[in-house]
N, C-alpha and C. Protein backbone atom coordinates (compact mmCIF):
# COMPACT_ATOMS: atom_id res chain seq x y z
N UNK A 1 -16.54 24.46 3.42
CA UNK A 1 -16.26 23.07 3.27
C UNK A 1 -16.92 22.56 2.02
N UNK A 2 -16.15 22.10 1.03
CA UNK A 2 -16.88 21.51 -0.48
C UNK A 2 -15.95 20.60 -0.60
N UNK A 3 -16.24 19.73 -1.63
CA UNK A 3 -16.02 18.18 -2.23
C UNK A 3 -15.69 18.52 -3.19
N UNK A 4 -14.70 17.88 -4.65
CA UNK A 4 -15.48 17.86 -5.67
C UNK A 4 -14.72 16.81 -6.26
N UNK A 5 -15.72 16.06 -6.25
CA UNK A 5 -15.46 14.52 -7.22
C UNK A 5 -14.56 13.34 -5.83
N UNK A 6 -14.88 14.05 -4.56
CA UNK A 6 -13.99 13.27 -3.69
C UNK A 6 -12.96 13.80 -2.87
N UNK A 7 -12.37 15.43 -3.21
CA UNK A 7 -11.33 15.61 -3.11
C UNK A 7 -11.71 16.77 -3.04
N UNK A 8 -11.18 17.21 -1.47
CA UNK A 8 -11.58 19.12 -0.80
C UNK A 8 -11.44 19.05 0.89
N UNK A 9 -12.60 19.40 1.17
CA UNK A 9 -12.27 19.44 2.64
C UNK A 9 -14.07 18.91 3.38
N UNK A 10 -14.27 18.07 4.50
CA UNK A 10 -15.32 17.87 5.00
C UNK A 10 -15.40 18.24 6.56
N UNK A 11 -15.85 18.20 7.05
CA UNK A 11 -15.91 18.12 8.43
C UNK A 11 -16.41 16.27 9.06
N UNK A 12 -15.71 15.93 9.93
CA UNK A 12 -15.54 14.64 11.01
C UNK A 12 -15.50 14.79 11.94
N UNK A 13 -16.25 14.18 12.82
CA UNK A 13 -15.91 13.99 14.30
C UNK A 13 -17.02 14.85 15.19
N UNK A 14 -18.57 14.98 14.52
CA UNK A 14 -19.16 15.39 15.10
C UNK A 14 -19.86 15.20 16.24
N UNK A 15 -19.83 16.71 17.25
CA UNK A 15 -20.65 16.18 18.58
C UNK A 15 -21.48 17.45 18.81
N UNK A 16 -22.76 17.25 18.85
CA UNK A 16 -23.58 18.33 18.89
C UNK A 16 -24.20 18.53 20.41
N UNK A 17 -24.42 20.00 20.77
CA UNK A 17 -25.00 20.64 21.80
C UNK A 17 -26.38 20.79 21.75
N UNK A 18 -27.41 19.89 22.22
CA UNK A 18 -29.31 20.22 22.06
C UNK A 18 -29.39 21.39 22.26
N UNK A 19 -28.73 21.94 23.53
CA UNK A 19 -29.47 23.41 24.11
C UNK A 19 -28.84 24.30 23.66
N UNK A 20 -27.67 24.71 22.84
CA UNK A 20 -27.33 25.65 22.13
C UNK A 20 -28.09 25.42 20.63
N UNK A 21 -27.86 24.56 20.16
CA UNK A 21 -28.23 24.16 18.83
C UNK A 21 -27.04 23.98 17.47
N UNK A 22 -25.74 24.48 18.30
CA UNK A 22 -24.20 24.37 17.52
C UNK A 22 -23.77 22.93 17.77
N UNK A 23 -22.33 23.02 17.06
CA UNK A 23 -21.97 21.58 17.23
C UNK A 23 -20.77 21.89 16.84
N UNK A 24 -19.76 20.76 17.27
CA UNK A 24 -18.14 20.86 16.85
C UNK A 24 -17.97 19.88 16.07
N UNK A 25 -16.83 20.22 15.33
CA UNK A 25 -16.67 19.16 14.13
C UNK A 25 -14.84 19.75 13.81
N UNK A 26 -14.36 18.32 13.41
CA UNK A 26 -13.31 19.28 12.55
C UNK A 26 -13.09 18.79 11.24
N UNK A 27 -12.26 19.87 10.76
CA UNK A 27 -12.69 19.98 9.60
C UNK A 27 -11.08 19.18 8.33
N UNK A 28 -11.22 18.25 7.63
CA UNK A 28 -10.19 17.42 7.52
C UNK A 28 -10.19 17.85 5.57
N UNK A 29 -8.82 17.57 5.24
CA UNK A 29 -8.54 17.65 3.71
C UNK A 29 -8.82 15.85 3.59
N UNK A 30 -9.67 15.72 2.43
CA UNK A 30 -10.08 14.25 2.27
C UNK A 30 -9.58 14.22 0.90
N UNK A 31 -9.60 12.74 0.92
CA UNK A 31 -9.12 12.10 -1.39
C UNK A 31 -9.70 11.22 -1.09
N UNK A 32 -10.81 10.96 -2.38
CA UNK A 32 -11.37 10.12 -2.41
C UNK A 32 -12.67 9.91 -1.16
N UNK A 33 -13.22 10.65 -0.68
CA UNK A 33 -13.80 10.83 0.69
C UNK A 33 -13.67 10.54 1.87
N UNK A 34 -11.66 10.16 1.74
CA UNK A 34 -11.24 9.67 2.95
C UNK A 34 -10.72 10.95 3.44
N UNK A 35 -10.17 10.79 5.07
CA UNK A 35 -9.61 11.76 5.89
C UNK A 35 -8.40 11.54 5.59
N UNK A 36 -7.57 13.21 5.67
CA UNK A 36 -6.16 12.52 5.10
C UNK A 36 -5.06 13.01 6.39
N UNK A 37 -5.70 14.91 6.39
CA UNK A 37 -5.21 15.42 7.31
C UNK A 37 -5.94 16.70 7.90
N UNK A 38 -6.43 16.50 9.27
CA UNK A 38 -6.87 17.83 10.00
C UNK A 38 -6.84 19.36 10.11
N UNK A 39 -7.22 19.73 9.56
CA UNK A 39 -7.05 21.52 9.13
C UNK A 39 -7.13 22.18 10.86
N UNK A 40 -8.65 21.93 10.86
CA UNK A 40 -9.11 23.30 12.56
C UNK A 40 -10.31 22.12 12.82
N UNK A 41 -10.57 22.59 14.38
CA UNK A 41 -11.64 22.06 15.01
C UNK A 41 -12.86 23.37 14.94
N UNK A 42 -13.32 23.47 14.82
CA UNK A 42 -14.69 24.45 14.83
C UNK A 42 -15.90 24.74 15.26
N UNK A 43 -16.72 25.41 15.96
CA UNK A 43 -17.67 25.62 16.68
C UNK A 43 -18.52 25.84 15.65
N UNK A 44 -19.41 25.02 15.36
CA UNK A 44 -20.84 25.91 13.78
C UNK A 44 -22.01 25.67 14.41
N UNK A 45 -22.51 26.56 13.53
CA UNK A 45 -23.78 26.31 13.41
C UNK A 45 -24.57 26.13 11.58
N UNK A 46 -25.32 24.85 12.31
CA UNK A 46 -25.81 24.41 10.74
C UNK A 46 -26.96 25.08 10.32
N UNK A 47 -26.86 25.91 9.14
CA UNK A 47 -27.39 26.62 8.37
C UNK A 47 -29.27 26.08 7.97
N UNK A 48 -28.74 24.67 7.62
CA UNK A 48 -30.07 23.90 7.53
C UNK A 48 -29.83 22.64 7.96
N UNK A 49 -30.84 22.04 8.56
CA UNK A 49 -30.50 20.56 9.44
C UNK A 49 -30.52 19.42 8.36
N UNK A 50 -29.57 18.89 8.56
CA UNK A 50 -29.50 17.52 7.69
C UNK A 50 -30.36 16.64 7.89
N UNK A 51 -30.89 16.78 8.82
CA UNK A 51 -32.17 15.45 9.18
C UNK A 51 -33.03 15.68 8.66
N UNK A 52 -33.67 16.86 8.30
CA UNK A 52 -34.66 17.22 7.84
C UNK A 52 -34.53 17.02 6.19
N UNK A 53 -33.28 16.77 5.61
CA UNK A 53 -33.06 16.09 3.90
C UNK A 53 -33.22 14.87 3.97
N UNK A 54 -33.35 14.54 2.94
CA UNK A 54 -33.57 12.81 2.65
C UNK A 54 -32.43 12.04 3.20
N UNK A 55 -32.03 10.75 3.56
CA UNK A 55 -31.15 10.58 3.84
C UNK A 55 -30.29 9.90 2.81
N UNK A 56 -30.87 9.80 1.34
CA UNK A 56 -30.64 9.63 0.22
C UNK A 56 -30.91 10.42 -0.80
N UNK A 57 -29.93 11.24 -1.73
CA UNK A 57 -29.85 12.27 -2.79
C UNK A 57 -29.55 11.93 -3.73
N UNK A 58 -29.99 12.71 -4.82
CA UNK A 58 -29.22 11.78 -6.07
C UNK A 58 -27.71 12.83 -6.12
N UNK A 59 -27.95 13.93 -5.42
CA UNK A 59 -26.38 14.67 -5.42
C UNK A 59 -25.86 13.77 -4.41
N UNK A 60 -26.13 12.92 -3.43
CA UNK A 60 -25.47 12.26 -3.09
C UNK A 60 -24.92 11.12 -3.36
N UNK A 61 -26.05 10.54 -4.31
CA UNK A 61 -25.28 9.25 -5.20
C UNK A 61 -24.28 9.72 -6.43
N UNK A 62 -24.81 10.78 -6.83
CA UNK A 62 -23.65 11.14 -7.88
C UNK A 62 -22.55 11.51 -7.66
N UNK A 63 -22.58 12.17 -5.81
CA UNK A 63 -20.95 12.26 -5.65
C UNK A 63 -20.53 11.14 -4.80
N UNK A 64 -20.88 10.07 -5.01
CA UNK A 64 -20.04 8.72 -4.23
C UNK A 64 -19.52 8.33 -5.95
N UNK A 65 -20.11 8.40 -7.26
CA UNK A 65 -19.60 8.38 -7.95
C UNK A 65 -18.25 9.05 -8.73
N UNK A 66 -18.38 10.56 -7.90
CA UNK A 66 -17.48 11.28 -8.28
C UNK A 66 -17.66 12.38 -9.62
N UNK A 67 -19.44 12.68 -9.56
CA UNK A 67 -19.79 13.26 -10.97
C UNK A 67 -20.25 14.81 -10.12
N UNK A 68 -20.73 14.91 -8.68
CA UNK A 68 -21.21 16.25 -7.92
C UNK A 68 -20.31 16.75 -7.34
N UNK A 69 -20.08 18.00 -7.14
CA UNK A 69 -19.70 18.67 -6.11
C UNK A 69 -20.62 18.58 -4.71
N UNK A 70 -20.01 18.96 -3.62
CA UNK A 70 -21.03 18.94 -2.28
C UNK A 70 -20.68 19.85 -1.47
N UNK A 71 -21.29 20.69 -0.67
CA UNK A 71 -20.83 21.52 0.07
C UNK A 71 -21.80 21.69 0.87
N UNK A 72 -21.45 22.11 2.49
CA UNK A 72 -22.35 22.29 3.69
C UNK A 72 -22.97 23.74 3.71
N UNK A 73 -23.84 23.79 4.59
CA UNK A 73 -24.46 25.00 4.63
C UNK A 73 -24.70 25.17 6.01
N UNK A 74 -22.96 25.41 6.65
CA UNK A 74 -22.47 25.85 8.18
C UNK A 74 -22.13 26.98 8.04
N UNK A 75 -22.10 27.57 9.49
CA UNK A 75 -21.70 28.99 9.79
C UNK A 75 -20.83 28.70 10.91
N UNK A 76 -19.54 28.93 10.87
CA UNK A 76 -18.19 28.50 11.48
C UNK A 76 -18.31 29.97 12.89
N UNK A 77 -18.90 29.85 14.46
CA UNK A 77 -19.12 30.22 15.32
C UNK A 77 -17.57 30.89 15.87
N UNK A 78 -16.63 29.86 15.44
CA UNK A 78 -15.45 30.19 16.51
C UNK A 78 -14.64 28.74 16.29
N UNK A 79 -13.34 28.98 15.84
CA UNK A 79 -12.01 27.81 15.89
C UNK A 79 -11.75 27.37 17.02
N UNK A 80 -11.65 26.09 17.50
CA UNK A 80 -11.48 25.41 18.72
C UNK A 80 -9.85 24.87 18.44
N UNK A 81 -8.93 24.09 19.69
CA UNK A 81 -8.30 23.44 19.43
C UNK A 81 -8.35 21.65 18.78
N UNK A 82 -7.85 21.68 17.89
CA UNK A 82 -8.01 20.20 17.23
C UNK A 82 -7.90 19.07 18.71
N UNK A 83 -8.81 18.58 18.66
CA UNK A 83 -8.72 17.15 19.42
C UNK A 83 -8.22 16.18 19.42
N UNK A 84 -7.19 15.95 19.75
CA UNK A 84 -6.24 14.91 19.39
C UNK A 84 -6.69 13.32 19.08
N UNK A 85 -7.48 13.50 20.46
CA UNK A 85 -8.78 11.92 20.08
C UNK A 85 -9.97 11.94 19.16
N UNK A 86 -9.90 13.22 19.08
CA UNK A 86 -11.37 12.96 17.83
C UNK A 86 -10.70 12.48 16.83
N UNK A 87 -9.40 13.22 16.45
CA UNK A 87 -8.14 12.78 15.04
C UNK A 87 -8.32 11.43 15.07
N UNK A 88 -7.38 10.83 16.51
CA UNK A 88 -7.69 9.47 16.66
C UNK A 88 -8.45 8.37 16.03
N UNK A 89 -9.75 8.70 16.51
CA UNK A 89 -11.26 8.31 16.03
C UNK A 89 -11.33 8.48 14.61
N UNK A 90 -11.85 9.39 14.55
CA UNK A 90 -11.73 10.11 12.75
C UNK A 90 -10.69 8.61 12.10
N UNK A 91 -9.72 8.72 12.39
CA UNK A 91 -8.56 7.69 11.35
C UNK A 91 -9.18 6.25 11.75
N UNK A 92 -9.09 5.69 13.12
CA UNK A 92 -9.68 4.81 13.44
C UNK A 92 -10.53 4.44 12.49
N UNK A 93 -11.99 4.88 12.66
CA UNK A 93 -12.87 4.89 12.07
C UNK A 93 -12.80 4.85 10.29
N UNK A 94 -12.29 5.50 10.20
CA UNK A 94 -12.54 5.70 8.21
C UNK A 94 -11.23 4.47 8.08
N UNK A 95 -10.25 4.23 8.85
CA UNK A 95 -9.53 3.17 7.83
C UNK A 95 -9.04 1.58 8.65
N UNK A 96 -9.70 0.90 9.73
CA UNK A 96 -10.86 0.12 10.39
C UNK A 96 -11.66 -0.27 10.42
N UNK A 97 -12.71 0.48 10.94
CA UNK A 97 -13.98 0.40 11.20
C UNK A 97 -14.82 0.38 9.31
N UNK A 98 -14.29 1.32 8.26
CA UNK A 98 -15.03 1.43 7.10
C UNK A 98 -14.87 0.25 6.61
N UNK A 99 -13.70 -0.53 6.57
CA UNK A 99 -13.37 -1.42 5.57
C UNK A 99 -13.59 -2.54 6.29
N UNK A 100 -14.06 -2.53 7.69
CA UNK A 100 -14.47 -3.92 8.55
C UNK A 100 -16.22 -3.49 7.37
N UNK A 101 -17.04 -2.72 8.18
CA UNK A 101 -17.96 -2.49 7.97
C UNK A 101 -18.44 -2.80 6.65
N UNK A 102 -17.53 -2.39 5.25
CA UNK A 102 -17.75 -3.13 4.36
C UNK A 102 -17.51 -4.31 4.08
N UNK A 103 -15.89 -4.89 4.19
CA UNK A 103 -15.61 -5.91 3.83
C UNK A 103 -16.12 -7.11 4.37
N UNK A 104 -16.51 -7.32 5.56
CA UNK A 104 -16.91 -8.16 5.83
C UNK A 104 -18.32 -8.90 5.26
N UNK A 105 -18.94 -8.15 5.53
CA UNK A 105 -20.24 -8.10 4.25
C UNK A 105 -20.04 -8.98 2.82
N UNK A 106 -18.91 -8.26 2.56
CA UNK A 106 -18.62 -8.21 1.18
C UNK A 106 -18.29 -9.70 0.66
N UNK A 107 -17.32 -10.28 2.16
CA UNK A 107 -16.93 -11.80 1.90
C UNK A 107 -17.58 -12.24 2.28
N UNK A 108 -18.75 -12.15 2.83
CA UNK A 108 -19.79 -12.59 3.33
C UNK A 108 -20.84 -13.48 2.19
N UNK A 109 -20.53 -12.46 1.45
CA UNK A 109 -21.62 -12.03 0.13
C UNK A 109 -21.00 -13.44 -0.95
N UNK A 110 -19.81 -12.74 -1.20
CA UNK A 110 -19.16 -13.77 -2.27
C UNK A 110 -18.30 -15.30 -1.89
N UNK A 111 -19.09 -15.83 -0.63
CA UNK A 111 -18.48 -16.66 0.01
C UNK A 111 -20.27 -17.73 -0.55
N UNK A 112 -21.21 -16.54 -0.21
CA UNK A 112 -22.25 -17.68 -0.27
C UNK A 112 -22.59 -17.37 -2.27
N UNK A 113 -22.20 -16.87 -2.76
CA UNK A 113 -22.18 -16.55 -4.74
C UNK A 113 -21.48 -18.12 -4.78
N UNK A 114 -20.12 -17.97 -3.89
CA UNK A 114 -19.53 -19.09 -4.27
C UNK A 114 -20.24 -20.59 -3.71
N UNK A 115 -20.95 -20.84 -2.98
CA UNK A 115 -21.48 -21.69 -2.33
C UNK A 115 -22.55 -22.01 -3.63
N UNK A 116 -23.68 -20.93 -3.74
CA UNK A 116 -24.73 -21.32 -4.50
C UNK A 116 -24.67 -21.77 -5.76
N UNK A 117 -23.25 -21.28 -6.27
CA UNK A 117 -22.71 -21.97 -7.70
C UNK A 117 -22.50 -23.19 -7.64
N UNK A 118 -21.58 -23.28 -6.91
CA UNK A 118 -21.17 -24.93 -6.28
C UNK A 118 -22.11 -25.70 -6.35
N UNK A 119 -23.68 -25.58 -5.84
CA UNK A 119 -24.43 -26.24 -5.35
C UNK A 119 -25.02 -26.20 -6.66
N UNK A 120 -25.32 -24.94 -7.34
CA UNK A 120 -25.99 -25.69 -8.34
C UNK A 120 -25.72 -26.06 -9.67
N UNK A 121 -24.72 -25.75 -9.70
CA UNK A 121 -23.36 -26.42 -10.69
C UNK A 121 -23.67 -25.46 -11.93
N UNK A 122 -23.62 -26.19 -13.21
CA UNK A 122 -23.49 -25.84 -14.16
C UNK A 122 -24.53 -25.98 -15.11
N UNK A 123 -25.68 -26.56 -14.70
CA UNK A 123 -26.92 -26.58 -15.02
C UNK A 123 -27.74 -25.41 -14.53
N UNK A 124 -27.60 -24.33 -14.09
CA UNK A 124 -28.46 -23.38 -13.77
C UNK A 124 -28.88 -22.53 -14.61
N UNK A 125 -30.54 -22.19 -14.54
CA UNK A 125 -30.96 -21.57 -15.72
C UNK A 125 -31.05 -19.75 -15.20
N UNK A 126 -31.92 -19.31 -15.71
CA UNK A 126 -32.22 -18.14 -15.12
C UNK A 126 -32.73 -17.86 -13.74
N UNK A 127 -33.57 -18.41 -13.46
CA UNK A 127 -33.77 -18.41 -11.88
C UNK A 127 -32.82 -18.65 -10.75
N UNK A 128 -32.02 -19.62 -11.49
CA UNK A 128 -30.91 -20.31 -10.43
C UNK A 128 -30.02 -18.90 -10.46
N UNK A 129 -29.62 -18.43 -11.98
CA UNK A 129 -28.76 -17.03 -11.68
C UNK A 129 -28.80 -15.81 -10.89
N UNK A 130 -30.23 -15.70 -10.95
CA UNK A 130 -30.91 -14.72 -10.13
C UNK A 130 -30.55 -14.83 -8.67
N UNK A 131 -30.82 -16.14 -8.43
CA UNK A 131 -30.38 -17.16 -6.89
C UNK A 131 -29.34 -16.47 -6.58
N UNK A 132 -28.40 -16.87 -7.66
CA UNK A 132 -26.45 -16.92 -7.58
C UNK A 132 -25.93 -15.34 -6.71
N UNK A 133 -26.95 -14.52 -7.87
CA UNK A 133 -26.50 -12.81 -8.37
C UNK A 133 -27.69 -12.13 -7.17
N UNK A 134 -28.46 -12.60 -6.13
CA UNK A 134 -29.19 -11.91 -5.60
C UNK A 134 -28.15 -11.65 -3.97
N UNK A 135 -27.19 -12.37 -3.25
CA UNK A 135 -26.09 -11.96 -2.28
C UNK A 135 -25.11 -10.47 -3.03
N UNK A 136 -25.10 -10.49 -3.92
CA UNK A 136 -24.33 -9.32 -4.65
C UNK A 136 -25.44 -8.36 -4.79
N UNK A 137 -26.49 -8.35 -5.29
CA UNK A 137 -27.37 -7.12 -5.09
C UNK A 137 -27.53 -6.68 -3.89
N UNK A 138 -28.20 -7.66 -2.79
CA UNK A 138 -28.45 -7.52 -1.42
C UNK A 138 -26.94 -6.34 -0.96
N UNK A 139 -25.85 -6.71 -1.19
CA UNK A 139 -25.17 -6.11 -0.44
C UNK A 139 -24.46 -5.03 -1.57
N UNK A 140 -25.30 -4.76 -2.58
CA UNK A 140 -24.55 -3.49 -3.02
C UNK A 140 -26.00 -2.05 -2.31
N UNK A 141 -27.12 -3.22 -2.08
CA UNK A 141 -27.94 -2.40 -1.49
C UNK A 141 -27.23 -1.69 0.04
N UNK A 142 -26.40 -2.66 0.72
CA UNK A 142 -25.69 -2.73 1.69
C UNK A 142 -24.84 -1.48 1.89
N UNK A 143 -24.34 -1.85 0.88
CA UNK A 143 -22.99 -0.67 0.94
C UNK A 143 -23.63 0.66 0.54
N UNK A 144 -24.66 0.72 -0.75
CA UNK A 144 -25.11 2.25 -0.98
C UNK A 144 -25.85 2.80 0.75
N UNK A 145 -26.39 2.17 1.27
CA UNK A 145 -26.80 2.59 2.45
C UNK A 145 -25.97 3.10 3.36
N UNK A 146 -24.98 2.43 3.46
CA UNK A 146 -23.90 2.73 4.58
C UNK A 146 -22.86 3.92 4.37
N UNK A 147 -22.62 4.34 3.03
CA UNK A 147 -21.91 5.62 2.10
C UNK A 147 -22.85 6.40 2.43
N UNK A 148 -24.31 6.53 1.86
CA UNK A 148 -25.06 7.25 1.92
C UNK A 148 -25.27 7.34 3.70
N UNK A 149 -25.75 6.88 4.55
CA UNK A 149 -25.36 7.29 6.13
C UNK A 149 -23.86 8.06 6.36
N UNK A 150 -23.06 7.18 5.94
CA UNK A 150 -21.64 8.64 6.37
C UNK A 150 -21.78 9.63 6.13
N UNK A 151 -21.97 10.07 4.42
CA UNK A 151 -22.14 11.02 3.97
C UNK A 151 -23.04 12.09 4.92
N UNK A 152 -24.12 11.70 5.48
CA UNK A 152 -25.12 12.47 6.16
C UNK A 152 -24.47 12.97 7.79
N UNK A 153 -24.54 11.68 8.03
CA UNK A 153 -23.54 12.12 9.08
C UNK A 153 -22.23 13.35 9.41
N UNK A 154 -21.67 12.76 7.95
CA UNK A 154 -20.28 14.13 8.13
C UNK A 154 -20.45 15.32 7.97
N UNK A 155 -22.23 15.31 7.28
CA UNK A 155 -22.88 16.93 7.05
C UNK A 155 -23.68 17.70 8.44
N UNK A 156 -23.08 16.84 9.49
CA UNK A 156 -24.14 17.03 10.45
C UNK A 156 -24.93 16.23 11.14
N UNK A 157 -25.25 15.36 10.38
CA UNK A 157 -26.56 14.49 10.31
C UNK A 157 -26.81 13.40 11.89
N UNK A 158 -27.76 13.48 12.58
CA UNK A 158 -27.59 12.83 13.82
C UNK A 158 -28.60 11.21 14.19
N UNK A 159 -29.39 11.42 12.82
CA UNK A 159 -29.65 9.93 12.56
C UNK A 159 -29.23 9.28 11.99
C-alpha cells in the first residue's frame, strides 16, 4: 500500500483485534487521498505501531501537500471478503462526514473574518488585522490537525 502525491492505494475501515494483535482493513485505490474504489479486505499485521510515531510528520505534512510518497509497514495475514458496510462507511465518511467536519468550521471561521471587519471597518491598524486574520489561522490549525489524524488513522493508528 503506497501514496504518491495523493494517488495509489491506502487501507480504510479499520477494526483491530487486542488479543491477536492483527487488524482488518480494506484496502481502496484513492485520488487525491480520497476513496475511490475497493480493491480486497485484508487480515494484517502492522509491522510497526502507528501510535508509537508522532501523530504529526513532516512526511506527513509534505504529503497532504502532495511533495512525499507514503507507504505502510503491514504484513497482509490473509484476504477477507470486502464488507459491504465498511464500503458504505468508508464513502459515507470521506465524502459527508470530511467535508461536514471541515466545512463547517470553515464557515464558521469566515462568517466571524466577516463580522470582525464589519465591526471594525476600515480604520483598522495592525492589531485589528491580526484580530480579523487570527479565525483563519485558528482553523487552518484546525484542519492541519484533522488531515494529520486521518492520515494516522488510515495507517492503523487507534488514537
Amino acid at each position: 500500500m503506497s501514496t504518491l502525491s495523493g494517488f495509489g492505494t491506502m487501507y480504510f475501515g479499520w477494526r483491530h483485534d487486542e488479543e491477536s494483535g492483527l487488524g482488518e482493513a480494506t484496502q481502496w485505490v484513492v485520488a487525491l487521498f480520497m476513496p475511490v474504489w475497493p480493491l480486497a479486505r485484508h487480515e494484517l499485521r502492522l509491522l510497526a505501531d502507528p501510535d508509537d510515531e508522532p501523530a504529526v510528520s513532516w512526511a506527513g505534512l509534505l504529503s497532504i501537500g502532495g511533495a512525499a510518497a507514503l507507504g505502510d509497514q503491514v504484513e497482509v495475514v490473509r484476504e477477507l471478503p470486502v464488507d459491504s458496510r465498511s464500503v458504505v462507511r468508508t464513502l459515507l465518511r470521506a465524502y459527508v462526514g470530511l467535508p461536514l467536519l471541515l466545512g463547517v468550521p470553515l464557515v464558521a471561521a469566515l462568517g466571524l473574518v466577516m463580522l470582525l471587519d464589519g465591526w471594525l471597518g476600515d480604520s483598522a491598524g495592525a492589531f485589528e488585522m491580526t484580530l480579523i486574520a487570527l479565525p483563519m489561522l485558528i482553523y487552518a490549525g484546525y484542519f492541519f490537525a484533522v488531515i494529520a489524524t486521518l492520515f494516522h488513522r488510515s495507517r492503523g493508528g487507534r488514537k
